[in-house]
C-alpha atoms as a PDB file:
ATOM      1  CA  UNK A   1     -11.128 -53.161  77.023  1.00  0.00           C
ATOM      2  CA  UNK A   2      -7.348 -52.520  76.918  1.00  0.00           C
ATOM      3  CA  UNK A   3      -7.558 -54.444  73.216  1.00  0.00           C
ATOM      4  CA  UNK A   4     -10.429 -52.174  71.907  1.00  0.00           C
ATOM      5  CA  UNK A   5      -8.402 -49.179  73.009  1.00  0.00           C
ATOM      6  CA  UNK A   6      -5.309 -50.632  71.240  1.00  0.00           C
ATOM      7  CA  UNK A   7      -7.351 -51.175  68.369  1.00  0.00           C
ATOM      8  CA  UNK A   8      -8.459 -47.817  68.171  1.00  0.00           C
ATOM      9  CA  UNK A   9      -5.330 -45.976  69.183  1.00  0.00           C
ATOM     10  CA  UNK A  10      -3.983 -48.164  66.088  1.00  0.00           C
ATOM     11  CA  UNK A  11      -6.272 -46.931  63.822  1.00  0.00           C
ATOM     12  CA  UNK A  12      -5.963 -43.222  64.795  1.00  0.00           C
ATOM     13  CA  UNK A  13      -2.449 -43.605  64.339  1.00  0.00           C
ATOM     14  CA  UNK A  14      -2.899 -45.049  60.411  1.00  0.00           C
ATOM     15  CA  UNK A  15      -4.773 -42.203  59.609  1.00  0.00           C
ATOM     16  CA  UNK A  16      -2.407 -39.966  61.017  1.00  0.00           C
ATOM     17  CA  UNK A  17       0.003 -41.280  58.989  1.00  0.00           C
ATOM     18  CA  UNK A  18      -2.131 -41.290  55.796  1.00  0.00           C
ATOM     19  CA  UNK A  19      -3.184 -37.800  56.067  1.00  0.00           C
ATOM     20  CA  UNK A  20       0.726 -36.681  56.435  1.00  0.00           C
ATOM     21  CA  UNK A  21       1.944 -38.475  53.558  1.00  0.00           C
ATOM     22  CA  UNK A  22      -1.286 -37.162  51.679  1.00  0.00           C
ATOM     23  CA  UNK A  23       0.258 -33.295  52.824  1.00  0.00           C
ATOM     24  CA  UNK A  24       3.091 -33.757  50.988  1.00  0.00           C
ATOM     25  CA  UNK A  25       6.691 -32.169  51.367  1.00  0.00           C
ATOM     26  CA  UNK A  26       5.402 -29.379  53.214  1.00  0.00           C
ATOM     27  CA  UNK A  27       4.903 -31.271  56.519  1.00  0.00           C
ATOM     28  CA  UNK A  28       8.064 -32.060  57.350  1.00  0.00           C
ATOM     29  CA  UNK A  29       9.302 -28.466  57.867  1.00  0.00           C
ATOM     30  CA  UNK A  30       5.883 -27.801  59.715  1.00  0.00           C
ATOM     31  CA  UNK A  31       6.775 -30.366  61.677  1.00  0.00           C
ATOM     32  CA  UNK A  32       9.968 -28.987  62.731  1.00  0.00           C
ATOM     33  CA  UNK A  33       8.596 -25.726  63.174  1.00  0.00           C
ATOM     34  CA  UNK A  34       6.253 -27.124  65.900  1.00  0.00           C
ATOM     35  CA  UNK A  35       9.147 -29.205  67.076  1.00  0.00           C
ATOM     36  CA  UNK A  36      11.042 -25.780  67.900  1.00  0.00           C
ATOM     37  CA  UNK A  37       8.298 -23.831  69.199  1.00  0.00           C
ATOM     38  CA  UNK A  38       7.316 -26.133  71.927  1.00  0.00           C
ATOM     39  CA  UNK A  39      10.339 -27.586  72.676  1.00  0.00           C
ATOM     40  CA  UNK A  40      11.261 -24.129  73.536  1.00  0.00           C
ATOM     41  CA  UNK A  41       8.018 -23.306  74.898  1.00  0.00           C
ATOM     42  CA  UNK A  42       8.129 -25.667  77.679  1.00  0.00           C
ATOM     43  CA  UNK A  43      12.114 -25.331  78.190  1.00  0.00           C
ATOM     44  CA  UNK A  44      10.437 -21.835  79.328  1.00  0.00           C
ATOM     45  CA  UNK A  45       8.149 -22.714  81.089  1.00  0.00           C
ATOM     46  CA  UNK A  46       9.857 -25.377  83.079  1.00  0.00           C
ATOM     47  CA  UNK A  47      12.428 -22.774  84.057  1.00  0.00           C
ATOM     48  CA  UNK A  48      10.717 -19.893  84.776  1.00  0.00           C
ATOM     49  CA  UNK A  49       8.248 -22.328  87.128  1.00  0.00           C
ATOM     50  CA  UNK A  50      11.383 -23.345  88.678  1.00  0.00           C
ATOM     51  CA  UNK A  51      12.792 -19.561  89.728  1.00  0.00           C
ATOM     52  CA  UNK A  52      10.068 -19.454  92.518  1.00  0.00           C
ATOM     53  CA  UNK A  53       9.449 -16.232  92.283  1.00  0.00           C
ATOM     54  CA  UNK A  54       5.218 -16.856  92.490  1.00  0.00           C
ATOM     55  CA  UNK A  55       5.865 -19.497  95.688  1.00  0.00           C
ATOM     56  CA  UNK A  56       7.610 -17.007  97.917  1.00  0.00           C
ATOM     57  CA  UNK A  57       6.054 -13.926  99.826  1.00  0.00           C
ATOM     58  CA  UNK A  58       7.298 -10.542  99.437  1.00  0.00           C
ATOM     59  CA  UNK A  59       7.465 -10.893 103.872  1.00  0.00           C
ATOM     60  CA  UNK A  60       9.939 -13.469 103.772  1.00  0.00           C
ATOM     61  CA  UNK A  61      12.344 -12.595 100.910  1.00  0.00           C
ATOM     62  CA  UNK A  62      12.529  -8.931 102.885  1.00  0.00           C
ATOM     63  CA  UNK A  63      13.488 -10.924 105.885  1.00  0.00           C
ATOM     64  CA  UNK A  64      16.005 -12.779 103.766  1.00  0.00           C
ATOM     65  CA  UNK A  65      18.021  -9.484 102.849  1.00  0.00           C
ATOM     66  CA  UNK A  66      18.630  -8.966 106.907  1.00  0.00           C
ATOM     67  CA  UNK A  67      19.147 -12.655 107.901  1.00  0.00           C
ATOM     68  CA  UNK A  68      21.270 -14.290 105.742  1.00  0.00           C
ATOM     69  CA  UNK A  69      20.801 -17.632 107.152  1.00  0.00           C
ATOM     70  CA  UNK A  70      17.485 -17.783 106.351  1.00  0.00           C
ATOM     71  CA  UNK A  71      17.345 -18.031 103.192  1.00  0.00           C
ATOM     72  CA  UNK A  72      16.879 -20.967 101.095  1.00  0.00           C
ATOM     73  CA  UNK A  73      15.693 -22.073  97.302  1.00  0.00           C
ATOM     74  CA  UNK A  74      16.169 -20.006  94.017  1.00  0.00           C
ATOM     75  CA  UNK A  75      15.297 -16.992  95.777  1.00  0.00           C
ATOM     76  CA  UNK A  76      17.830 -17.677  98.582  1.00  0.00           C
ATOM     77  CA  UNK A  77      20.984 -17.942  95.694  1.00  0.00           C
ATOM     78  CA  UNK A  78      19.332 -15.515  94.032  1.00  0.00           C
ATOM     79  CA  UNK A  79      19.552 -13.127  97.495  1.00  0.00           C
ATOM     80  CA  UNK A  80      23.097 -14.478  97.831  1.00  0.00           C
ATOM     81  CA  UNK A  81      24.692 -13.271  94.643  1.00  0.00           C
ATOM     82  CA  UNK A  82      23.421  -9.545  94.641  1.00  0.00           C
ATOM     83  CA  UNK A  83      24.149  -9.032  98.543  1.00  0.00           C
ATOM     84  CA  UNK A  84      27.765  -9.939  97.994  1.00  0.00           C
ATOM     85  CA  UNK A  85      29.062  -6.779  96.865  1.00  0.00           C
ATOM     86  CA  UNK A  86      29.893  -3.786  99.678  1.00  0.00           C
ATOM     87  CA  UNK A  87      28.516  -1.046  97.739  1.00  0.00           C
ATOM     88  CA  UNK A  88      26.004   0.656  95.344  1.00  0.00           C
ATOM     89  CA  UNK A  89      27.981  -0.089  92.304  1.00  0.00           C
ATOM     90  CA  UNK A  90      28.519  -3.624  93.211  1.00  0.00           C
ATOM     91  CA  UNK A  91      25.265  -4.065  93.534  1.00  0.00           C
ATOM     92  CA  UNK A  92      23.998  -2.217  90.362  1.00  0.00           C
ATOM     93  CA  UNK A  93      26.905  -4.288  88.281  1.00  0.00           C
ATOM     94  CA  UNK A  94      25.297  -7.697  90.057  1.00  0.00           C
ATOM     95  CA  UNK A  95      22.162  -6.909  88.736  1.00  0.00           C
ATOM     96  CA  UNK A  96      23.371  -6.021  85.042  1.00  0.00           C
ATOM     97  CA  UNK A  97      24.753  -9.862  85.279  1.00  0.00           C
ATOM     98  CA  UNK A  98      21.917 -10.843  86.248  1.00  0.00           C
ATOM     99  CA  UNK A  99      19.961  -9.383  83.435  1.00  0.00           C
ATOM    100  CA  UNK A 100      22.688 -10.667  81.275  1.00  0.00           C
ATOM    101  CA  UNK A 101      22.568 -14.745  82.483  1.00  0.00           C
ATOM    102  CA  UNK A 102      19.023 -14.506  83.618  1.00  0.00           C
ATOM    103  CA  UNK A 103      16.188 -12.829  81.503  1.00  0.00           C
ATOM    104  CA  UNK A 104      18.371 -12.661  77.936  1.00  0.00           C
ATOM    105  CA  UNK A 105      18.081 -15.888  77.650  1.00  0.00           C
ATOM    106  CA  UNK A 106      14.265 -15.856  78.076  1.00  0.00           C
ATOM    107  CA  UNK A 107      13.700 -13.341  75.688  1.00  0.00           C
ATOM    108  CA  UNK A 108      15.651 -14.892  72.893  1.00  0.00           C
ATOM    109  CA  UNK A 109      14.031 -18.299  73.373  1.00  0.00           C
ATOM    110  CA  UNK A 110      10.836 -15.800  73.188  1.00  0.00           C
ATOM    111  CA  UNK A 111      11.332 -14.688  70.146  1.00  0.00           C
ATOM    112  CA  UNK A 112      12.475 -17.998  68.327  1.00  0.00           C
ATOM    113  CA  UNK A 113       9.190 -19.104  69.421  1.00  0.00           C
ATOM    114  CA  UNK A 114       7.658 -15.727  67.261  1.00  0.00           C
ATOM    115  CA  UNK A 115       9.242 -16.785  64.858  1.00  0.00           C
ATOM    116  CA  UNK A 116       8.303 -20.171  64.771  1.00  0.00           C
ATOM    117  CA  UNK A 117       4.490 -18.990  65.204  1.00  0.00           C
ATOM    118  CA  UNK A 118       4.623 -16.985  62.079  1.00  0.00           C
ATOM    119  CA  UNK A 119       6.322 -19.474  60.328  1.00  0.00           C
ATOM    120  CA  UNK A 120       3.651 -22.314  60.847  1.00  0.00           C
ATOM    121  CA  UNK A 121       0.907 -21.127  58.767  1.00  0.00           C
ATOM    122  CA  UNK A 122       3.548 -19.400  55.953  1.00  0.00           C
ATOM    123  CA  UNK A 123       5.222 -22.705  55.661  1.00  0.00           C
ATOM    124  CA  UNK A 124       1.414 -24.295  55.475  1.00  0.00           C
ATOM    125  CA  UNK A 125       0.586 -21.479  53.124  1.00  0.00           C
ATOM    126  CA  UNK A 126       3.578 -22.786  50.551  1.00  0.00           C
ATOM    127  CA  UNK A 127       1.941 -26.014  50.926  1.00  0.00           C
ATOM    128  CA  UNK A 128      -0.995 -24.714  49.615  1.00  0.00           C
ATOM    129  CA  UNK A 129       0.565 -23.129  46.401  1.00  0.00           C
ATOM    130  CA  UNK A 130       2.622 -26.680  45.602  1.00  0.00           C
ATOM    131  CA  UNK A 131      -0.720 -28.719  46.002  1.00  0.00           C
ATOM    132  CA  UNK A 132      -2.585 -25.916  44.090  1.00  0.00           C
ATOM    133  CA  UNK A 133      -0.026 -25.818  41.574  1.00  0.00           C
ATOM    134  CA  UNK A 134      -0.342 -29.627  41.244  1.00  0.00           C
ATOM    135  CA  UNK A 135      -3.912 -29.811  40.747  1.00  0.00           C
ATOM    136  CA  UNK A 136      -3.817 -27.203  37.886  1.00  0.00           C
ATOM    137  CA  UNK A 137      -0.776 -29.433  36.257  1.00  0.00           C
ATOM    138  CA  UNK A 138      -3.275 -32.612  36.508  1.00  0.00           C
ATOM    139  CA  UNK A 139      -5.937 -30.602  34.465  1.00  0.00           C
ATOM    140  CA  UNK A 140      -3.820 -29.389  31.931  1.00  0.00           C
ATOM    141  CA  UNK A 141      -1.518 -32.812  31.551  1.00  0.00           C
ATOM    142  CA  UNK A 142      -4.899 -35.142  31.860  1.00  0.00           C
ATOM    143  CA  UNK A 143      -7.164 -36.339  29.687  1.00  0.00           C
ATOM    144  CA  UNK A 144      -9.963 -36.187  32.319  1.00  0.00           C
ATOM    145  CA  UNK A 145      -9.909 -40.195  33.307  1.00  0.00           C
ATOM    146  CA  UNK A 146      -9.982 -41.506  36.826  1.00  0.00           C
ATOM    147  CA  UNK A 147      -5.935 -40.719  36.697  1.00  0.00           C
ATOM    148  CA  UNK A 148      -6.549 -37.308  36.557  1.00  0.00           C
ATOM    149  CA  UNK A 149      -9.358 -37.130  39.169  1.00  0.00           C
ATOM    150  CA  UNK A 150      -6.913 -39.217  41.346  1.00  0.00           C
ATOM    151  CA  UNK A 151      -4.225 -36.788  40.694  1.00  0.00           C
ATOM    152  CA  UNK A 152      -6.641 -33.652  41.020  1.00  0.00           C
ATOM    153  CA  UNK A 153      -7.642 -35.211  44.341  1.00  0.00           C
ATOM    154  CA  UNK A 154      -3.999 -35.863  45.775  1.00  0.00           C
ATOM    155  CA  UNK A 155      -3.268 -31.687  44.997  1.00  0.00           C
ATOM    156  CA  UNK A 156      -6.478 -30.854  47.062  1.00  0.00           C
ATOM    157  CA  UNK A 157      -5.712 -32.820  49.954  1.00  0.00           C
ATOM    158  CA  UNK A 158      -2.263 -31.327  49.949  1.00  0.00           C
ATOM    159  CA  UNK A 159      -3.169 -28.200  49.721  1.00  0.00           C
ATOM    160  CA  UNK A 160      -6.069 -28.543  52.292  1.00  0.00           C
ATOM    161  CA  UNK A 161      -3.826 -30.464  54.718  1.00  0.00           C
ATOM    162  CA  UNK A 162      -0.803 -27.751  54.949  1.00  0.00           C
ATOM    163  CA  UNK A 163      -2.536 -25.189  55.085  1.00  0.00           C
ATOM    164  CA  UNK A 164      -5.033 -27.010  58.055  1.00  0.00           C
ATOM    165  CA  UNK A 165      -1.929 -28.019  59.833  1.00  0.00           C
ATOM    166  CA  UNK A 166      -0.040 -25.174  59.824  1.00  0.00           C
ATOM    167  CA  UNK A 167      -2.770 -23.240  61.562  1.00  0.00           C
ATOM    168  CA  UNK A 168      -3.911 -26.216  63.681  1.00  0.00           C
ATOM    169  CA  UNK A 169       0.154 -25.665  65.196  1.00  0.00           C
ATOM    170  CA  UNK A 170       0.311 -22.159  64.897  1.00  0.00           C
ATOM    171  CA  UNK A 171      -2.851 -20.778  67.393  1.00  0.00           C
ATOM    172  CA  UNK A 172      -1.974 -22.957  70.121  1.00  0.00           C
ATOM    173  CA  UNK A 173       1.412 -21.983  69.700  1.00  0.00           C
ATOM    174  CA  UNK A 174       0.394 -18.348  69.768  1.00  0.00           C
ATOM    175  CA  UNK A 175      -1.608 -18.827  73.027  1.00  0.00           C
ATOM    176  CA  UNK A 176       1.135 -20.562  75.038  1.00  0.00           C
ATOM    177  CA  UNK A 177       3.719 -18.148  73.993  1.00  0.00           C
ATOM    178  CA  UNK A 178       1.417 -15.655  75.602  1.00  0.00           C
ATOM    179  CA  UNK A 179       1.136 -17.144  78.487  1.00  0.00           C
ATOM    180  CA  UNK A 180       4.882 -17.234  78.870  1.00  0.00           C
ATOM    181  CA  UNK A 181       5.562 -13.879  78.131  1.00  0.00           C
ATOM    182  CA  UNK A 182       3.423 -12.460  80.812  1.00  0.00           C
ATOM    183  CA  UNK A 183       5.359 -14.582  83.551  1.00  0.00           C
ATOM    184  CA  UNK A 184       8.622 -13.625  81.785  1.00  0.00           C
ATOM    185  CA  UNK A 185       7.214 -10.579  82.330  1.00  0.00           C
ATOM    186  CA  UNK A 186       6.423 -11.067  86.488  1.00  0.00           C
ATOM    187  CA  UNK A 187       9.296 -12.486  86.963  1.00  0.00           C
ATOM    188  CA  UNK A 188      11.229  -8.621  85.279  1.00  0.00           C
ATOM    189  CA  UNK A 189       9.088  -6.640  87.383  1.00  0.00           C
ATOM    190  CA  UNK A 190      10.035  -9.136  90.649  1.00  0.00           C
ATOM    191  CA  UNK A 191      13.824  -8.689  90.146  1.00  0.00           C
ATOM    192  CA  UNK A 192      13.360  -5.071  89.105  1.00  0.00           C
ATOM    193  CA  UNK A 193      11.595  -4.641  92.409  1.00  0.00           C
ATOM    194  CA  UNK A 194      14.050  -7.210  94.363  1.00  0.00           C
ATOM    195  CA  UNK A 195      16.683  -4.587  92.312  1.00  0.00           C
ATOM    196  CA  UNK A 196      14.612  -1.242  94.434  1.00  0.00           C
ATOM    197  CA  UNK A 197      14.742  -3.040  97.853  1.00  0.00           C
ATOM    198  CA  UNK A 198      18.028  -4.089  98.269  1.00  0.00           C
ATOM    199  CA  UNK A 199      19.907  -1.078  96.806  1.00  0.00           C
ATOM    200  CA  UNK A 200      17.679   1.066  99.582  1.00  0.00           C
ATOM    201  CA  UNK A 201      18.391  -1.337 102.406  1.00  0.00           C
ATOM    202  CA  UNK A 202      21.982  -0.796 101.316  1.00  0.00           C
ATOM    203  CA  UNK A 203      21.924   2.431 100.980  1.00  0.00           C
ATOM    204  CA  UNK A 204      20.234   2.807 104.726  1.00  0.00           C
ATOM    205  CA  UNK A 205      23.025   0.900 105.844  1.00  0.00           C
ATOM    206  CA  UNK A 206      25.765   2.509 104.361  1.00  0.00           C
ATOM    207  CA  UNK A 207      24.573   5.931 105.462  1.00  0.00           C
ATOM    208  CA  UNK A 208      23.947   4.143 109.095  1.00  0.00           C
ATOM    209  CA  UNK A 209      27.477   3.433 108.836  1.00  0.00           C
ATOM    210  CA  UNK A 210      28.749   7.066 108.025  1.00  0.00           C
ATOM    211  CA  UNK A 211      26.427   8.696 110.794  1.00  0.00           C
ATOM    212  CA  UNK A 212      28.289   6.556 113.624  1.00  0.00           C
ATOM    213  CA  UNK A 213      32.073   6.939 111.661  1.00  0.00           C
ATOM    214  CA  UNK A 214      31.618  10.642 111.917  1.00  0.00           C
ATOM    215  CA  UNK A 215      30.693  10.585 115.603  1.00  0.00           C
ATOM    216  CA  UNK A 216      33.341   8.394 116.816  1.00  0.00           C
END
């Protein structure tokens, strides 16, 4: 059994290879296009799965603000570096930083990944021209023998093959980039909320604090 599936995991492999040589210069920047995208993709993923914000309760991180000791995970730190400051402005300037080392970096690995999904079928598009191009050359340079078909033939398959591939990278591509912007965009509206609580528990407190300074 494991030999049969050998053999035919070989096999699938050859004709991988045959059917990128047969797409001609085209495929290797398609290839590293897809390389990009969902390299990128699932650097995203991984780290946006890793924040926690979809794993923890809106109950407990409230509980966090008031009890310090509580906390724990990404959501803990994350509790631990906007709480520092004593006042409203430290606050608002943690949360700017915040912005700054935690959702910029999303959004310009976000759009790389655009780019790289528009790029796909474009660069699979050129591919298309250059084999088309070559097929035209073979019926004007030929003299209509088997050379020529062969030659007419390799164009085709170039053409067909780019063109194939670079949509066959760029819906998937298209999908999963979706996918990541709408938890990229649950985990904005999370710290923009986390943002709402804490500045009015702080702001509660602070005014607690004045009310009992101006009657002693």
């Amino acid at each position: 059994m494991n030999a049969a599936m050998a053999a035919q995991f070989e096999n699938l492999w050859r004709q991988a290879v045959e059917i990128w040589i047969s797409g001609g210069w085209a495929m290797l920047p398609i290839a590293v296009s897809a390389l990009v995208m969902y390299a990128l993709g699932m650097h995203v993923h991984l780290r946006l799965s890793g924040k926690g914000f979809t794993s923890i309760s809106e109950k407990t991180w409230r509980q966090w603000i008031d009890h310090p000791r509580q906390r724990k995970g990404p959501i803990g730190e994350l509790l631990d570096f906007v709480t520092g400051g004593e006042s409203l402005e430290d606050m608002t300037l943690f949360f700017e930083e915040l912005h700054v080392t935690e959702i910029a970096p999303f959004e310009r690995d976000l759009r790389v990944m655009k780019i790289c999904v528009g790029v796909a079928p474009l660069l699979g598009l050129l591919g298309t021209v250059t084999g088309m191009l070559a097929t035209f050359a073979a019926l004007a340079s030929g003299a209509g023998g088997e050379k020529t078909m062969g030659m007419i033939a390799e164009g085709i398959s170039e053409a067909l093959i780019t063109t194939e591939t670079g949509l066959v990278i760029a819906l998937p591509g298209l999908f999963f980039r979706y996918q990541l912007v709408r938890k990229h965009e649950r985990y904005k509206a999370f710290l923009a909320h986390l943002e709402t609580v804490c500045t009015q528990k702080l702001y509660k407190k602070l005014h607690q604090q004045k009310q009992q300074d101006e009657c002693e």
